[in-house]
Protein backbone atom coordinates (compact mmCIF):
# COMPACT_ATOMS: atom_id res chain seq x y z
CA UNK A 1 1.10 -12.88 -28.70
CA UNK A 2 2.71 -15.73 -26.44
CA UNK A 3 1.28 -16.72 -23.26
CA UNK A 4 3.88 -14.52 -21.42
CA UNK A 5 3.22 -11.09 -22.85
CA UNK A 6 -0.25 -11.56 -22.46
CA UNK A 7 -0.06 -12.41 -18.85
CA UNK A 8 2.20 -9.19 -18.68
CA UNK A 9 -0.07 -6.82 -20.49
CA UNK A 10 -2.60 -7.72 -18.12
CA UNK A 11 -0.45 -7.55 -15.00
CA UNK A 12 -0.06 -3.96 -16.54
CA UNK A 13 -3.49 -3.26 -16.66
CA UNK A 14 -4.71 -4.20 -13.02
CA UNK A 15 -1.73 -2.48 -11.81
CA UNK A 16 -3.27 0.92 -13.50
CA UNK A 17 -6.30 0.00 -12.31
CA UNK A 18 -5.15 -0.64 -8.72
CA UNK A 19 -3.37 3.11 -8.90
CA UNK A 20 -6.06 5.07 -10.14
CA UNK A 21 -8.45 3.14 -7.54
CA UNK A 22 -6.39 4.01 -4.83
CA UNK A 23 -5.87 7.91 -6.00
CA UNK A 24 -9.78 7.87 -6.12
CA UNK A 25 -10.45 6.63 -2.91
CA UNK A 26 -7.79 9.18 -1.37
CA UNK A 27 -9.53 12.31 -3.06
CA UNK A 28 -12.77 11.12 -1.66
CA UNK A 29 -11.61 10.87 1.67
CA UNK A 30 -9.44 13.88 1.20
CA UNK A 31 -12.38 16.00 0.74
CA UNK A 32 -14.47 14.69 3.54
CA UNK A 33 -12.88 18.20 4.98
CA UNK A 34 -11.01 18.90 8.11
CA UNK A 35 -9.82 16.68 10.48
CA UNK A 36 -11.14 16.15 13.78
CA UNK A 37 -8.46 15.84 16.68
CA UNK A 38 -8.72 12.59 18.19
CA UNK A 39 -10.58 12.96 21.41
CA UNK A 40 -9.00 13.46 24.90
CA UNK A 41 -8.62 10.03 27.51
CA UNK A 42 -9.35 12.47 30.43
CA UNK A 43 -12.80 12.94 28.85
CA UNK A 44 -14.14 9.65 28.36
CA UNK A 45 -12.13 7.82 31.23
CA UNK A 46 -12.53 10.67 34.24
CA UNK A 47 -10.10 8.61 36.89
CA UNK A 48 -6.94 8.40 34.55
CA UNK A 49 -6.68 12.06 34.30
């Protein structure tokens, strides 16, 4: 193989890589479970309300 298939080949295989990385880390934090809502300003600054 010349230099530029092997550079491609390998291109190919970090871009896999990256993919099923990222699909892993969104599972994980998918099933963390619900959401929380984000919390109210009124509640932790009591004059802007």
């Amino acid at each position: 193989m010349d230099r530029s298939k092997i550079v491609a080949v390998a291109t190919g295989i970090i871009s896999i890589g990256l993919a099923i990385a990222y699909l892993l880390i969104v599972q994980i934090i998918d099933s963390r479970g619900e959401m929380l809502p984000a919390p109210m300003v009124e509640f932790l600054l009591p004059g802007l309300g």
